[in-house]
Every structure is written in structure tokens, then in C-alpha cells.
Protein backbone atom coordinates (compact mmCIF):
# COMPACT_ATOMS: atom_id res chain seq x y z
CA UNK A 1 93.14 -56.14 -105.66
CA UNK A 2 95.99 -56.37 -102.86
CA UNK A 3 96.34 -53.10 -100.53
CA UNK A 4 99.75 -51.71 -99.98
CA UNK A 5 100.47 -50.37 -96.88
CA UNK A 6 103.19 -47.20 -96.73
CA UNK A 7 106.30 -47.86 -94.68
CA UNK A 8 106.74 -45.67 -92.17
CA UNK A 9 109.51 -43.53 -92.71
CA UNK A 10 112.39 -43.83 -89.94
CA UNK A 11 113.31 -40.39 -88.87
CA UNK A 12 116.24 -38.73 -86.91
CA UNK A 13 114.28 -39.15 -83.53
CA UNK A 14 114.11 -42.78 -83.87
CA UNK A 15 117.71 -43.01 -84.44
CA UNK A 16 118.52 -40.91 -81.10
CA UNK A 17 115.76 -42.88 -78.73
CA UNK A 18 117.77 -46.05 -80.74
CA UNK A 19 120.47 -44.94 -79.42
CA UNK A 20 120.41 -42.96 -76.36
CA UNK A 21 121.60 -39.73 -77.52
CA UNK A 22 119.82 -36.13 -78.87
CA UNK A 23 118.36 -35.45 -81.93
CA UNK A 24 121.22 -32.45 -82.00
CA UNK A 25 123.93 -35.51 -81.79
CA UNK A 26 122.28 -37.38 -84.46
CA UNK A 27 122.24 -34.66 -86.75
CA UNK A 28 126.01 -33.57 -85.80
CA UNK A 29 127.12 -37.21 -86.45
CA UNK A 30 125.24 -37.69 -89.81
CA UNK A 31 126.78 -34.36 -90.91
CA UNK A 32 130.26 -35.26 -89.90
CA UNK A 33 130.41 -32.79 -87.24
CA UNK A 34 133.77 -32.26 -85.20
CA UNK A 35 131.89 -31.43 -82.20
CA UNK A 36 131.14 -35.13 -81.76
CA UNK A 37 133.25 -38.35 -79.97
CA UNK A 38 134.17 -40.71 -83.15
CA UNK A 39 133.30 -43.36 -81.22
CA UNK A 40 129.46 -41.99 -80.45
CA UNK A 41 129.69 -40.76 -84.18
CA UNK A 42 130.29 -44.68 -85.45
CA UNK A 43 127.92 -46.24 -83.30
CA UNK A 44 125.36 -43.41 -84.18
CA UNK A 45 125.97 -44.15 -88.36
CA UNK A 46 125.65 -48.02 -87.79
CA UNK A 47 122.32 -47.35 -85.97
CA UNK A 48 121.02 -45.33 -88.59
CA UNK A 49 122.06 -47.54 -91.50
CA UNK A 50 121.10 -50.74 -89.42
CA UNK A 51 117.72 -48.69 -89.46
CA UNK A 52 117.61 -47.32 -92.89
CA UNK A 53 117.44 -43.98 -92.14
CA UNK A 54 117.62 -41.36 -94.56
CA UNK A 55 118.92 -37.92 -94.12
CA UNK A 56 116.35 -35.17 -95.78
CA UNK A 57 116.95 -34.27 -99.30
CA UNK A 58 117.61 -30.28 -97.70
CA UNK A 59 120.25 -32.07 -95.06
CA UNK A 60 121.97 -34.15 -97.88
CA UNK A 61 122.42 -30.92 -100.77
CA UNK A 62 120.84 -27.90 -99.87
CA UNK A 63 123.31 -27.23 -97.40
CA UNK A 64 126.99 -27.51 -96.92
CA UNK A 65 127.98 -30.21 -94.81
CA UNK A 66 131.35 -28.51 -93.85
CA UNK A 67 130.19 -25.85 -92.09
CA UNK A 68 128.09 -24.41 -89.21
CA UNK A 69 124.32 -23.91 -90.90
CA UNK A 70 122.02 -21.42 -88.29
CA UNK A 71 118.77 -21.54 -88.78
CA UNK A 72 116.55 -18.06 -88.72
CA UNK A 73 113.08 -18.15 -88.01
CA UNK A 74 111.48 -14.92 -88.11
CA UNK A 75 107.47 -13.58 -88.16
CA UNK A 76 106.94 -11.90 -91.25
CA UNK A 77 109.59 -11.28 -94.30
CA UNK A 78 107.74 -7.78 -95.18
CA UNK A 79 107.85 -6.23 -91.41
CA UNK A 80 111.04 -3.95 -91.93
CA UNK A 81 111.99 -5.03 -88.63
CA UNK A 82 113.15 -8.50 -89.53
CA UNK A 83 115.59 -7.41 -92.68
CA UNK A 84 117.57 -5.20 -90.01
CA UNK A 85 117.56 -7.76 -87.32
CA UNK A 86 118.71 -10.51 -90.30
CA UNK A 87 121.05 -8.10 -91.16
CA UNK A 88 123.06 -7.95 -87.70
CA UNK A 89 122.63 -12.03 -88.38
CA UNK A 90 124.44 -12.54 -91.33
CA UNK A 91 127.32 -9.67 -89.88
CA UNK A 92 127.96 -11.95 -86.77
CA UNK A 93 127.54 -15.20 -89.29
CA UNK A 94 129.26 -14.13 -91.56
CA UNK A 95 131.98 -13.38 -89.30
CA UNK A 96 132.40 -17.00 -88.38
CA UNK A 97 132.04 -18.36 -91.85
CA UNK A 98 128.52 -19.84 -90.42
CA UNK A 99 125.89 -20.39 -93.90
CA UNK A 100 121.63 -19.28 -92.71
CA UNK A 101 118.86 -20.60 -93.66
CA UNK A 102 115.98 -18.47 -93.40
CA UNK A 103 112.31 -19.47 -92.30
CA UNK A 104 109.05 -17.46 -92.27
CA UNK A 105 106.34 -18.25 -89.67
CA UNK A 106 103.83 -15.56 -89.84
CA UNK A 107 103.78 -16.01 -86.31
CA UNK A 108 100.76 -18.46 -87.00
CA UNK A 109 101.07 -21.25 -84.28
CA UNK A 110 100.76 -24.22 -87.18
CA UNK A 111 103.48 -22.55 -88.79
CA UNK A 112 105.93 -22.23 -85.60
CA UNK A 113 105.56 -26.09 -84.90
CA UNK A 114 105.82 -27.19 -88.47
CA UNK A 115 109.48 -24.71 -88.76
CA UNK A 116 110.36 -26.18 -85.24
CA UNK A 117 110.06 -29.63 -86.32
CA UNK A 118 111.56 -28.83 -89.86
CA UNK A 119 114.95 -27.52 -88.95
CA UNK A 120 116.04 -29.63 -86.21
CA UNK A 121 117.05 -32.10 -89.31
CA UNK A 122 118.17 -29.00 -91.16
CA UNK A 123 120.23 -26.88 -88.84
CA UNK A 124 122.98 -26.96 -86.45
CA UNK A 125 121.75 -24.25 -84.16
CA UNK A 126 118.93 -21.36 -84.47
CA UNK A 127 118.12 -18.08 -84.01
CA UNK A 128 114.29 -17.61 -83.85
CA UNK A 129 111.17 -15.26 -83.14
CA UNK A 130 108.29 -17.63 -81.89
CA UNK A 131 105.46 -16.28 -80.32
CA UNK A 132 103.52 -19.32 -79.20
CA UNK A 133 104.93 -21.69 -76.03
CA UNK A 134 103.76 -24.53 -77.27
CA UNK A 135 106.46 -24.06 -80.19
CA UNK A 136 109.45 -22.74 -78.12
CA UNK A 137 108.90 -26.16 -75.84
CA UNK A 138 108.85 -28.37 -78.88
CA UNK A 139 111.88 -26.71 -79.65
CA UNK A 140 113.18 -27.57 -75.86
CA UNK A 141 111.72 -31.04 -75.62
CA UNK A 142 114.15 -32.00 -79.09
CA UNK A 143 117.24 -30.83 -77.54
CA UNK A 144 117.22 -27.97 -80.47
CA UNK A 145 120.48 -25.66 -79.65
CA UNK A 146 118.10 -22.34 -80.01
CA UNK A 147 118.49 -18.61 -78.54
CA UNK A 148 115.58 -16.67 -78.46
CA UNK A 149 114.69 -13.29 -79.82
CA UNK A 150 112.59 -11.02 -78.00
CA UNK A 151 113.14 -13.57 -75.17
CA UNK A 152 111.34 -11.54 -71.96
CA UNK A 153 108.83 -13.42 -70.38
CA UNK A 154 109.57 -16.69 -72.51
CA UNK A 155 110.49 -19.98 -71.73
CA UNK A 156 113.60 -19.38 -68.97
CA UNK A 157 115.44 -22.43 -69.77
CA UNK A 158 116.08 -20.52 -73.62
CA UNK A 159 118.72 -18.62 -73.39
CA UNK A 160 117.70 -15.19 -76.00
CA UNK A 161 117.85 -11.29 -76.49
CA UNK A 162 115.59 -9.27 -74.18
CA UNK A 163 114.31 -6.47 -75.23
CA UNK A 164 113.76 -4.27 -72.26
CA UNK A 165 110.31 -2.84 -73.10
CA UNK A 166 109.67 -2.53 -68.89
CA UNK A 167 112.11 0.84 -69.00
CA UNK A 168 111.71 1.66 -72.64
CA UNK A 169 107.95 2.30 -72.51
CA UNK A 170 108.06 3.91 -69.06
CA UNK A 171 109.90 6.28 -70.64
CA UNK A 172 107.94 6.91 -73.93
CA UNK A 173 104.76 6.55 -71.49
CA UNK A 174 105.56 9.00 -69.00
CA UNK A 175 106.78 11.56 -72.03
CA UNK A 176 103.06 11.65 -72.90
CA UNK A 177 101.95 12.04 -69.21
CA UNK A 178 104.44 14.89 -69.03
CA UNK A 179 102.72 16.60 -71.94
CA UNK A 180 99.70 16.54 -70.29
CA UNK A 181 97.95 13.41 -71.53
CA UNK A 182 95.08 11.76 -69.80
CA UNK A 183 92.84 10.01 -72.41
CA UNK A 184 95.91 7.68 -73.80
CA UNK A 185 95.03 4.99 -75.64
CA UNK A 186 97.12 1.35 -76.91
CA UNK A 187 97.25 0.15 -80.30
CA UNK A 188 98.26 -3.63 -78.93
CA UNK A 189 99.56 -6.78 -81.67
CA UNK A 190 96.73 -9.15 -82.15
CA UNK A 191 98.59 -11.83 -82.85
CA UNK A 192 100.41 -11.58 -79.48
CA UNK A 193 96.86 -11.69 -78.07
CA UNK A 194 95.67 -14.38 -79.65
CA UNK A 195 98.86 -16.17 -79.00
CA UNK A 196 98.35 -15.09 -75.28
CA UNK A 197 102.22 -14.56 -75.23
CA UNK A 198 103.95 -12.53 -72.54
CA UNK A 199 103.35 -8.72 -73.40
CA UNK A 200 105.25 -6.18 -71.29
CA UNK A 201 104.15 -3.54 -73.49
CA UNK A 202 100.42 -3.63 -72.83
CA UNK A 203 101.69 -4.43 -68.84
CA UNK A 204 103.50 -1.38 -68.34
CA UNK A 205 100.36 0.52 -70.22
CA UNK A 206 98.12 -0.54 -67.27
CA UNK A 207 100.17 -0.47 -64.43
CA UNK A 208 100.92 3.19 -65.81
CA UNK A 209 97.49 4.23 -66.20
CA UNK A 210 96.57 3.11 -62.53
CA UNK A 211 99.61 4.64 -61.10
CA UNK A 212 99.16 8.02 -62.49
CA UNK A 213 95.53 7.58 -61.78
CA UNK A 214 94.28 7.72 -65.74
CA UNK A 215 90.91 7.12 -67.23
CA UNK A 216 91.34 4.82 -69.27
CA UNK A 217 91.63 0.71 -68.75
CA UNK A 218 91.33 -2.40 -70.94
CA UNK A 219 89.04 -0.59 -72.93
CA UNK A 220 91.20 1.69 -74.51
CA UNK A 221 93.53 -0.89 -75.77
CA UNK A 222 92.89 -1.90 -79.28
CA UNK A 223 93.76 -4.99 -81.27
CA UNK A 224 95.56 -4.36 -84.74
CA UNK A 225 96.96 -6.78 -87.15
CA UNK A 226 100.58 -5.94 -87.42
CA UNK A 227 100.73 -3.70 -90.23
CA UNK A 228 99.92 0.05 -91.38
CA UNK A 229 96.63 -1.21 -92.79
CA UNK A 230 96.28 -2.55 -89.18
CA UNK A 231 96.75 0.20 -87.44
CA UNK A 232 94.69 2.44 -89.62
CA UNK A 233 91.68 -0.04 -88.96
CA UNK A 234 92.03 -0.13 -85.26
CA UNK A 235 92.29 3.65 -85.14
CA UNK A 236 89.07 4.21 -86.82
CA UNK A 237 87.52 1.64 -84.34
CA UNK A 238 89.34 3.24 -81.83
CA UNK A 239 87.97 6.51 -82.65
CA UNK A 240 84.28 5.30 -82.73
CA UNK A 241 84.38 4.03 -79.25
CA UNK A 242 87.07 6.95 -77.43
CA UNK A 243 86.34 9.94 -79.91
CA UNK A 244 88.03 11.93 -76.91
CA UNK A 245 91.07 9.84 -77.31
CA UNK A 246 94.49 12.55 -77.00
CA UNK A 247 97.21 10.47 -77.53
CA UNK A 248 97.66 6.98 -78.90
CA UNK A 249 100.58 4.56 -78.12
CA UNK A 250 100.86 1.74 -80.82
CA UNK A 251 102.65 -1.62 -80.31
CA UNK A 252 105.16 -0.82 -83.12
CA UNK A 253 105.85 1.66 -85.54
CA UNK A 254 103.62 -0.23 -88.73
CA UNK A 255 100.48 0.18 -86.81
CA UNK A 256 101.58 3.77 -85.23
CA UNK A 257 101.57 4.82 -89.24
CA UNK A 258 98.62 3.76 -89.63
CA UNK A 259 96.85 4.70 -87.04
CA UNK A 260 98.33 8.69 -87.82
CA UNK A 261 97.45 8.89 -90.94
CA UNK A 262 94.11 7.68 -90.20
CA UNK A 263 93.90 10.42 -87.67
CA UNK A 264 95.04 13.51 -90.53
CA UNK A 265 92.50 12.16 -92.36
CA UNK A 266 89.67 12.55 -90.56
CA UNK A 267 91.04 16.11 -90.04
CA UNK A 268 92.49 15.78 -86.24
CA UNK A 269 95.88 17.99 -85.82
CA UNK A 270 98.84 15.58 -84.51
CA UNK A 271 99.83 16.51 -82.68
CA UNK A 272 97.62 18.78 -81.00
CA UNK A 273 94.46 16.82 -81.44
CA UNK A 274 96.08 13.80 -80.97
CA UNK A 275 99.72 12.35 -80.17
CA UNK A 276 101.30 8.94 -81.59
CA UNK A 277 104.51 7.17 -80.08
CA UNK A 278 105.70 4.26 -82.18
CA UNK A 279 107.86 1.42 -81.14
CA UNK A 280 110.62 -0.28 -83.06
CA UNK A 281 112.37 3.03 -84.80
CA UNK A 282 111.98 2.29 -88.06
CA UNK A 283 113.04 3.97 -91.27
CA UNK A 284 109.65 4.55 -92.47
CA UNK A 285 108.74 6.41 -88.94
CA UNK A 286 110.95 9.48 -90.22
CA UNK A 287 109.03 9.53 -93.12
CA UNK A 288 105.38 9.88 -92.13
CA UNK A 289 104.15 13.91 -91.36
CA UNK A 290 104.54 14.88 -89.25
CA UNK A 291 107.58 12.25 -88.39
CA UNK A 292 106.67 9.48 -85.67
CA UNK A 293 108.02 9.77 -82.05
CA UNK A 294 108.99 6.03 -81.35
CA UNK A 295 111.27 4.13 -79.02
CA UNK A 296 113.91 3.03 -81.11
CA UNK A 297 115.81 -0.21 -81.10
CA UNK A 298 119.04 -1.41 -82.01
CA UNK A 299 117.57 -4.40 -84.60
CA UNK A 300 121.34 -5.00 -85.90
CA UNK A 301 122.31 -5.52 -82.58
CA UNK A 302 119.43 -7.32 -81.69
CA UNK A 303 120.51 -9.92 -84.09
CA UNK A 304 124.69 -9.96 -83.43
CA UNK A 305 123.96 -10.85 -79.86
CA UNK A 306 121.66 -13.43 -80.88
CA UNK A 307 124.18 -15.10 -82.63
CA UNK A 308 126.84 -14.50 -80.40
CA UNK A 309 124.62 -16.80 -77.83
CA UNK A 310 124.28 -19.69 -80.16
CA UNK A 311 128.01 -19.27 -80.84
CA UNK A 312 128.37 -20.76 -77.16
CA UNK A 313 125.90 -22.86 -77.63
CA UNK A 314 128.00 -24.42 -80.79
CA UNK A 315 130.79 -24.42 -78.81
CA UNK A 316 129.35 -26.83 -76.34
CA UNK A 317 127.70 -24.51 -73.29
CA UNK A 318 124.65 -25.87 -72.11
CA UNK A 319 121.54 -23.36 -72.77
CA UNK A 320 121.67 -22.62 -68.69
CA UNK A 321 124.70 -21.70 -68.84
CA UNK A 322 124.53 -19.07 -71.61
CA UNK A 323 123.23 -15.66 -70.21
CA UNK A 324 120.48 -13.33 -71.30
CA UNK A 325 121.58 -10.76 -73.34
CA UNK A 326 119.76 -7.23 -73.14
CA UNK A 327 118.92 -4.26 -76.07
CA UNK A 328 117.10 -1.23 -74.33
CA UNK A 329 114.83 1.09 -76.09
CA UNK A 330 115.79 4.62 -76.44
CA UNK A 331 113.11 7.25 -77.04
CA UNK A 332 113.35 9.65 -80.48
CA UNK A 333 111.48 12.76 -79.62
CA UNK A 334 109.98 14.06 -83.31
CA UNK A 335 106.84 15.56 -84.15
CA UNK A 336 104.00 13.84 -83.47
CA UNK A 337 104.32 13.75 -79.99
């Protein structure tokens, strides 16, 4: 019985190494892009017929070919983080008539490369949360127009939003020390430990600790999956190992809940037994009782400026030339601190 062997299929990268140019200009020429010389633009389209190349099925309907389409990558649909950060997104998209296409990673490293290497087809710029390196230098390797958020400590050729944890958690930090806290604990993200990604939360934890000369070290920090299940599992393990624990700073406001409400359930008083500071300032931290103390952060914001950087980069700047933009953290005293 004869074998039949499976053409390879010719992608968008062989048509730009064909012809000398980005994936980016490929994709801007296929789409009839005005950002493009007609005379690259023909010589690009013969290539890619001469070649056979086919544009994806989502690059020839799914999306408008007369407009700008930005690609959003974010970690996990359900975190109420994301909707307010997509929601200052579409505002600044929507103010330039730009359509988004929304991804979901999970912030699970196979699913950062697979996104990365989806959407440079699919997109004409992106706004993304990626947690592993390996994924942000695909990104950089394919010429992909992308702004980072939560860029600090990340790849320094992407331009991105910083979020300036350094002075945020000083301050939410040395609010605990100032109410007499010794035996202060972490709640970290153990995906971002996994992913051994920059974490200037945990940093500033240590170098605080040592500073003010606390008992506590690595230790006391506690991995959590990123949720209020999370962070009512790590506070029970937490709670086995530091029973003596007074205070408890959690790597965002989903595991702070948890972590609480695991603590008024095994009868401790927050916060006189015990003290929680959040970070993110979300909705659901007013809600909790007594309500979360949390550094707070503009998410709307987080996402305009995001998309006010890949506006420049549409418009032609290169990524070095498109500077960091920066959302600070600002501390909401409430009860459970």
C-alpha cells in the first residue's frame, strides 16, 4: 500500500526569512496594512503566493481586516483582576476604533508559548501578562509589537506597565511594623515560583525583615495557588509550622481572603490575633469581615497605559524607544490590619 507523506505547511515565518523582512511585516502586508511601503507589500504577496502560503482561517474571517486587531493575553479569566485591567483595554481600544482578541494562559509556561506563537499570525500588536522568559523572548525573537503588563524585572528590551510594588509594599510592610508586628509572615504566588519570575514582592519582604531585624526568613513565606481556596490552604500550613504567626501579608487579595477566613475559623481574632494586608484592591476585599487592608491598584489604568504604549508601537516607534509606564500602589487602611 503506498505511504503518503504530509506536506509541510508553509507558514508566515518562511515567507519573512523568504524575503528578508519580519513576521510583523508579513502579517501587515497580507492584511493590507497602510503602515507598509506598496512596493515591500507586492514583493511580500508574490513571495507568499509563489510559496503557497496560506493565511490562518482566524487571520482570513475571524477578524476584520480593516482595522487595528490587539491581542490580550492575560493569566486567568476568573481572577477579578484581569476583567478590570481588560476593562481599561477596551476604554483606550475602543477609543481608537482598535477590535481585541482575548487569550487565556493560566500562566502555565506551555500555554504562554503556544498564545505567543498563535497571535503573531492573528494580531497586529499585543498587550500581555506572561510570567515565564522563555515566552516573553519568543515573543522578542518574532519581532511581535508587544507591551508588557506587570513589566518590572522583565525582559528590558519590552517596553510595559510597571507596577511599583518596591514603594507600595514598603509602605503596607512598614504599616504592620508600626503596629507592632514581629512574627509577619508571606502568603507568596506559586506559580511565580515555579516560573522563577522576578518577584519584588517577596524581595522587599526579606530585605524588610533583615532591616528591621525580624524573626522570621524564607521560612515564613508560603506558597499558595492563586486563589481564595489557595490562600486558605497555605494558611492552615502556615499555621502548623508558625502557630505564633501575628500578621500575614498575602501576594494578592484572592489568597489574603482565604487565608482570613481560614484564620476566623479556627477562632483567631483579626485582627488582634492576627493581621492580613492584601494586594491588588479588589472589590471582594471590602466584602470579607472584617474588610481586608490591601494596597490597591489602579487595574483600569493599568490597562489604558498599556495600550497607549502599543499605540506607539502601531504608529511605527521602535520598542526602545517607547518608555516604561508606571501605576503605584496606594495602601487602604480597613479592618483587618
Amino acid at each position: 500500500m503506498p505511504t503518503t507523506r504530509k506536506t509541510r505547511r508553509i507558514t508566515i515565518d518562511d515567507v519573512a526569512r523568504a524575503t528578508g523582512v519580519s513576521r510583523q511585516t508579513v502579517s501587515r502586508a497580507i492584511n493590507n496594512k497602510t503602515e507598509i511601503d506598496p512596493e515591500t507589500r507586492q514583493r511580500i504577496l508574490e513571495a507568499a503566493r509563489l510559496m503557497g502560503y496560506r493565511p490562518s482561517r482566524f487571520a482570513r474571517g475571524l477578524v476584520r481586516q480593516d482595522v487595528t486587531t490587539l491581542g490580550l493575553v492575560i493569566a486567568d479569566v476568573l481572577n477579578p483582576f484581569f476583567p478590570e485591567v481588560t476593562a481599561g483595554v477596551l476604554k483606550a481600544a475602543e477609543r481608537r476604533e482598535w477590535q481585541v482578541v482575548v487569550y487565556n494562559t493560566g500562566s502555565q509556561r506551555r500555554k504562554e508559548l503556544a498564545v505567543v506563537d498563535m497571535i503573531a499570525e492573528q494580531v497586529d500588536v499585543c498587550v500581555a501578562f506572561l510570567l515565564h522568559a522563555e515566552a516573553i523572548n519568543r515573543a522578542v525573537d518574532m519581532s511581535m509589537p508587544i507591551v508588557l503588563l506587570d513589566k518590572d524585572g522583565m525582559n528590558p528590551s519590552v517596553p510595559g506597565v510597571r507596577i511599583d510594588f518596591d514603594a507600595g509594599v514598603r509602605e503596607g510592610l512598614g504599616h504592620l511594623i508600626d503596629r507592632g508586628h514581629r512574627r509577619i509572615a508571606m502568603l507568596d504566588d506559586e506559580a511565580r515560583i515555579s516560573a522563577a519570575a522576578p518577584n519584588p514582592r517577596r524581595e522587599v519582604y526579606l530585605e524588610l525583615a533583615s532591616r528591621h531585624g525580624l524573626p522570621v526568613d524564607e521560612s515564613w513565606i508560603e506558597p499558595a495557588a492563586n486563589s481564595v481556596a489557595g490562600g486558605a490552604a497555605a494558611m492552615e500550613r502556615l499555621l502548623e509550622v508558625h502557630p505564633d504567626v501575628t500578621a500575614v501579608f498575602a501576594y494578592n487579595d484572592l489568597i489574603a481572603i482565604g487565608a482570613q477566613r481560614t484564620a476566623v475559623r479556627r477562632g483567631l481574632r483579626v485582627p488582634d490575633d492576627c493581621a492580613f494586608l492584601g494586594c491588588d484592591g479588589l472589590s471582594l476585599s471590602e466584602l470579607v469581615e472584617p474588610p481586608l487592608t490591601t494596597l490597591h491598584i489602579d487595574k483600569p489604568r493599568l490597562g489604558e497605559l498599556a495600550v497607549e504604549q502599543a499605540a506607539q508601537l502601531v504608529a511605527g516607534a521602535e520598542p526602545h524607544e517607547v518608555p516604561d509606564s508606571v501605576v503605584r500602589p496606594e495602601l487602604l487602611l480597613r479592618g483587618s490590619t
